[in-house]
C-alpha atoms as a PDB file:
ATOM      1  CA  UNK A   1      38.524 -75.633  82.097  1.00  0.00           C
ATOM      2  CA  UNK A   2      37.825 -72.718  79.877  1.00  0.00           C
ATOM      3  CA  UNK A   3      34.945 -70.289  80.036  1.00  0.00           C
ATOM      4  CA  UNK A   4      33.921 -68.181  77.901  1.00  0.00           C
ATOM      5  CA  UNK A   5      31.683 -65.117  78.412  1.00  0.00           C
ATOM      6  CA  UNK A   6      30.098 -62.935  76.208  1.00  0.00           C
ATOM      7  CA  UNK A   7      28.572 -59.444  76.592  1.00  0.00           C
ATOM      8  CA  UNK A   8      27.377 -56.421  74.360  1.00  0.00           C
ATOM      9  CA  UNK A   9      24.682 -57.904  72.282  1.00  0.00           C
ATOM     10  CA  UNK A  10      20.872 -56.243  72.065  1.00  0.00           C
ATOM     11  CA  UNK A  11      18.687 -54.175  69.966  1.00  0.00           C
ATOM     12  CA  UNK A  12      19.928 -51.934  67.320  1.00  0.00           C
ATOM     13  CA  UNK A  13      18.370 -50.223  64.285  1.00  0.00           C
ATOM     14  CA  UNK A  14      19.530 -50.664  60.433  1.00  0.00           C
ATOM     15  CA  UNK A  15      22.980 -49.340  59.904  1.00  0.00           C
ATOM     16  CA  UNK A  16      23.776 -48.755  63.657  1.00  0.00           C
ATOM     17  CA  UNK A  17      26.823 -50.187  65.463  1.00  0.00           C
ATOM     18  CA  UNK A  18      27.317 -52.620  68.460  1.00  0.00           C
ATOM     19  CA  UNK A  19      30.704 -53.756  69.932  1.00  0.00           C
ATOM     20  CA  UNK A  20      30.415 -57.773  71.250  1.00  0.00           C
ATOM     21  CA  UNK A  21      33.268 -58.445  74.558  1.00  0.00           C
ATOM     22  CA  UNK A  22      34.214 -62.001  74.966  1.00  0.00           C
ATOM     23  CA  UNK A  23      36.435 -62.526  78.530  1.00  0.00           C
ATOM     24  CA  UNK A  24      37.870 -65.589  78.855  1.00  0.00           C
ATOM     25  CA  UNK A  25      39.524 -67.639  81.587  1.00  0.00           C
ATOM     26  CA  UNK A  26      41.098 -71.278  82.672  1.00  0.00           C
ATOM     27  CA  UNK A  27      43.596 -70.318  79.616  1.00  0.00           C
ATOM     28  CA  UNK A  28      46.167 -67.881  78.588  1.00  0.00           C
ATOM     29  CA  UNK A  29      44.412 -66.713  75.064  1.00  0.00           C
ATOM     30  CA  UNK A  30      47.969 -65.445  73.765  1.00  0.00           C
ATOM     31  CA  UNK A  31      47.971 -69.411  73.261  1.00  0.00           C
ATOM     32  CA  UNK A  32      44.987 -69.613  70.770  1.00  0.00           C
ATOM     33  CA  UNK A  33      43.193 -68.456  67.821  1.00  0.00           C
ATOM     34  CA  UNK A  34      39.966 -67.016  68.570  1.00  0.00           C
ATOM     35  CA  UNK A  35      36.988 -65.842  66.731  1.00  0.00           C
ATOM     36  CA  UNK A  36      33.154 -65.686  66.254  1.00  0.00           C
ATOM     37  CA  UNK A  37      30.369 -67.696  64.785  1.00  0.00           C
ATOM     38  CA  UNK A  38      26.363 -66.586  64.455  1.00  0.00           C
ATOM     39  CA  UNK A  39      23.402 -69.062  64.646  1.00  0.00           C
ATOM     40  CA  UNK A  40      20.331 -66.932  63.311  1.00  0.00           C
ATOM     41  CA  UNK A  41      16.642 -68.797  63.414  1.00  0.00           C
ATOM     42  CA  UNK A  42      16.630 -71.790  61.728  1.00  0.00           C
ATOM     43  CA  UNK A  43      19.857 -71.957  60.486  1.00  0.00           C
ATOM     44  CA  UNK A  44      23.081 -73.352  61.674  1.00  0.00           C
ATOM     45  CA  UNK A  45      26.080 -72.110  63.312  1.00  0.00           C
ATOM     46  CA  UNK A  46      28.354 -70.154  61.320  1.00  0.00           C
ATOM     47  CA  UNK A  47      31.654 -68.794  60.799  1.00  0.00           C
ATOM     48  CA  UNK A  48      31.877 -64.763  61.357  1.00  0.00           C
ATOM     49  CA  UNK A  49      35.441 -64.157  61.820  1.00  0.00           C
ATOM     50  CA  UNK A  50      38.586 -65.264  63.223  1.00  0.00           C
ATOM     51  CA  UNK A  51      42.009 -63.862  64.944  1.00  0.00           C
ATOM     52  CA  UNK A  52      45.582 -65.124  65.648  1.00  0.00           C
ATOM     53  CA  UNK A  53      46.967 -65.604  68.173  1.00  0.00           C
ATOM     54  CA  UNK A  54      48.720 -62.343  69.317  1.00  0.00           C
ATOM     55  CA  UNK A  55      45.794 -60.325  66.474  1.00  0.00           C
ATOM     56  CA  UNK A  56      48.728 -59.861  63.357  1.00  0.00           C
ATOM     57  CA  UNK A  57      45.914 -61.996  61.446  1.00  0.00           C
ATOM     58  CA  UNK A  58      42.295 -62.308  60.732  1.00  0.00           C
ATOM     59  CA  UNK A  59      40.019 -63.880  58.446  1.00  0.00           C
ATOM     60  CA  UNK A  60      35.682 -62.869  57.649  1.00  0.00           C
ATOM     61  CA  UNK A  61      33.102 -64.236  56.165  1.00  0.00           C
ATOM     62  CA  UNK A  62      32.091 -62.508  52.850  1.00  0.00           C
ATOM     63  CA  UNK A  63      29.019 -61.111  54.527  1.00  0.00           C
ATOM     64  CA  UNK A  64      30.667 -58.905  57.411  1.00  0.00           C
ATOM     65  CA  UNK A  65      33.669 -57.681  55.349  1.00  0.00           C
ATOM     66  CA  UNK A  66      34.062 -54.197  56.013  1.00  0.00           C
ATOM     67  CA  UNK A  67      31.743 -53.683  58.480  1.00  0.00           C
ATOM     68  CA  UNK A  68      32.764 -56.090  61.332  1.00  0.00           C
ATOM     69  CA  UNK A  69      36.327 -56.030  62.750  1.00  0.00           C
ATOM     70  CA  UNK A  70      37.573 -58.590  65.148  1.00  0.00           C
ATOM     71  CA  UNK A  71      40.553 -57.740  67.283  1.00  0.00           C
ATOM     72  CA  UNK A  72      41.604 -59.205  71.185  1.00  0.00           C
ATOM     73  CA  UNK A  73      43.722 -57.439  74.057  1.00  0.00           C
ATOM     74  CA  UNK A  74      45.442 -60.486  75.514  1.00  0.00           C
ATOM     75  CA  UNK A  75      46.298 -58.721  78.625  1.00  0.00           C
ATOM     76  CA  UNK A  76      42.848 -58.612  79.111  1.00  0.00           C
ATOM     77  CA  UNK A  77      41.714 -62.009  77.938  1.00  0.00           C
ATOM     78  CA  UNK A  78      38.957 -60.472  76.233  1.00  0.00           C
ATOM     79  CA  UNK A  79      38.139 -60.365  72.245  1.00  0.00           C
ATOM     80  CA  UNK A  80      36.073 -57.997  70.784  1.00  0.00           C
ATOM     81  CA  UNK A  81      33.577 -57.894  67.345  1.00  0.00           C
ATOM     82  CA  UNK A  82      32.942 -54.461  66.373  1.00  0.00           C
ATOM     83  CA  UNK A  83      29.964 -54.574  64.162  1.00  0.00           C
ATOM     84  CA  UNK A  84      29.343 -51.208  61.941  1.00  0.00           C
ATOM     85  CA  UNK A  85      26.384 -50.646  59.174  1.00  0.00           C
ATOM     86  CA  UNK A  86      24.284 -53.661  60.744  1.00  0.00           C
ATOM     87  CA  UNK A  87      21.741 -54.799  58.830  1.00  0.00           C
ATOM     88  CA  UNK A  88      18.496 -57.113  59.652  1.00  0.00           C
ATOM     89  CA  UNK A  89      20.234 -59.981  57.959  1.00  0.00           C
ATOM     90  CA  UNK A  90      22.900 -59.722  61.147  1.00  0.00           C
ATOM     91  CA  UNK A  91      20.167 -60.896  63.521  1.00  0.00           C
ATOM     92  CA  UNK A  92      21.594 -64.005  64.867  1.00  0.00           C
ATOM     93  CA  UNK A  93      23.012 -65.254  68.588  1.00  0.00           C
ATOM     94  CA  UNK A  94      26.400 -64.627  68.542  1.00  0.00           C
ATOM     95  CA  UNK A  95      29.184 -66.663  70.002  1.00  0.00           C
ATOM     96  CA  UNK A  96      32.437 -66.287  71.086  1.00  0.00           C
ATOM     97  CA  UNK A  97      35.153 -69.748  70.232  1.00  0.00           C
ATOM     98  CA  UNK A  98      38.136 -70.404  71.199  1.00  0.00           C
ATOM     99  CA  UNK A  99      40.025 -72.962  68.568  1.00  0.00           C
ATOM    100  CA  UNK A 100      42.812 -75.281  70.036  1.00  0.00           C
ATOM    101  CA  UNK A 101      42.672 -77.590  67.418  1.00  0.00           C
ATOM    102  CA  UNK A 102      41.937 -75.707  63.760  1.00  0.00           C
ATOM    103  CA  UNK A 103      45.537 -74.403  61.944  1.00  0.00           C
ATOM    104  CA  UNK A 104      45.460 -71.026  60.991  1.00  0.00           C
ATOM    105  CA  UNK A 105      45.095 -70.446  56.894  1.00  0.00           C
ATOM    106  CA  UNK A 106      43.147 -69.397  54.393  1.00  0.00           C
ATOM    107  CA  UNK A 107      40.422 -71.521  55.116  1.00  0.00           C
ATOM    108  CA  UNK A 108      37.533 -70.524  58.229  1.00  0.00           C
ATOM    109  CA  UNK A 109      37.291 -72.801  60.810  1.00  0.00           C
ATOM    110  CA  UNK A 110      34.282 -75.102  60.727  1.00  0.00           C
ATOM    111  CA  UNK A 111      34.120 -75.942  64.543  1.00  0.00           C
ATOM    112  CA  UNK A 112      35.815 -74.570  67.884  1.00  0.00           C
ATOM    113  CA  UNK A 113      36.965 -76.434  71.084  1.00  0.00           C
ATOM    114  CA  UNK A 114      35.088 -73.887  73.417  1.00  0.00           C
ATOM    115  CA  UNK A 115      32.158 -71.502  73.329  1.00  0.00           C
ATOM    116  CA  UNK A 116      30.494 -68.936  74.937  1.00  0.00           C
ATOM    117  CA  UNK A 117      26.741 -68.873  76.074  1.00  0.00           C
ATOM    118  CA  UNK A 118      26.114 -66.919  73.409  1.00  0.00           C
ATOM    119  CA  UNK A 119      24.280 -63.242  73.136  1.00  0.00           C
ATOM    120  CA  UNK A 120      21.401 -62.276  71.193  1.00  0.00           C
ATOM    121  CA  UNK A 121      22.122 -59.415  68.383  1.00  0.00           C
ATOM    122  CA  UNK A 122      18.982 -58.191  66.741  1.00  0.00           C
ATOM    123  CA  UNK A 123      18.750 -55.875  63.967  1.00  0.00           C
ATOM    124  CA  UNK A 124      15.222 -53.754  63.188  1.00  0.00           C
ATOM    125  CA  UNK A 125      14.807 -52.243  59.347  1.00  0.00           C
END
């Protein structure tokens, strides 16, 4: 069984920085793409970034280009989201996946085969 366990989120201004820590376990993550999705209020779940398997590939959504940067130490069985230049539209809970199933390309995944609890990212203007 694999759990997933985020930490990092909380309260930032406009333009500040936060770095999100997934650690994982029940799996060896060298074995899987991993990545991150947001849910803000009222909206659904959604694709943030991804990363391959041993981090020689990632993917973004349009939104976070530039300012986010995904990237995993699988000694540590932890992935990371460095988020830079945050802005209030960022305020979401973020989640960690892990994706057994999706094939790495061009396109995001939709769904993953695990996730996190989730932590809350909020962004004040």
């Amino acid at each position: 069984q694999v759990q997933l366990v985020e930490s990092g989120g909380g309260l930032v201004q406009t333009g500040g920085s936060l770095r999100l820590s997934c650690v994982a376990s029940g799996r060896t993550l060298s074995e899987y793409a991993m990545g991150w999705f947001r849910q803000a209020p009222g909206e659904e779940r959604a694709f943030v970034a991804a990363i391959s398997r041993h981090g020689g590939a990632t993917l973004y959504t349009d939104a976070v280009k530039g300012r986010f940067t995904v990237s995993r130490d699988n000694a540590k069985n932890t992935l990371y989201l460095q988020m830079d230049n945050l802005k209030p539209d960022d305020t979401a809970v973020y989640y960690c996946a892990l994706f057994a199933k999706w094939m790495w390309g061009s396109t995001p995944p939709t769904e993953a085969d695990y996730w996190g609890q989730g932590t809350q990212v909020t962004v004040s203007s």
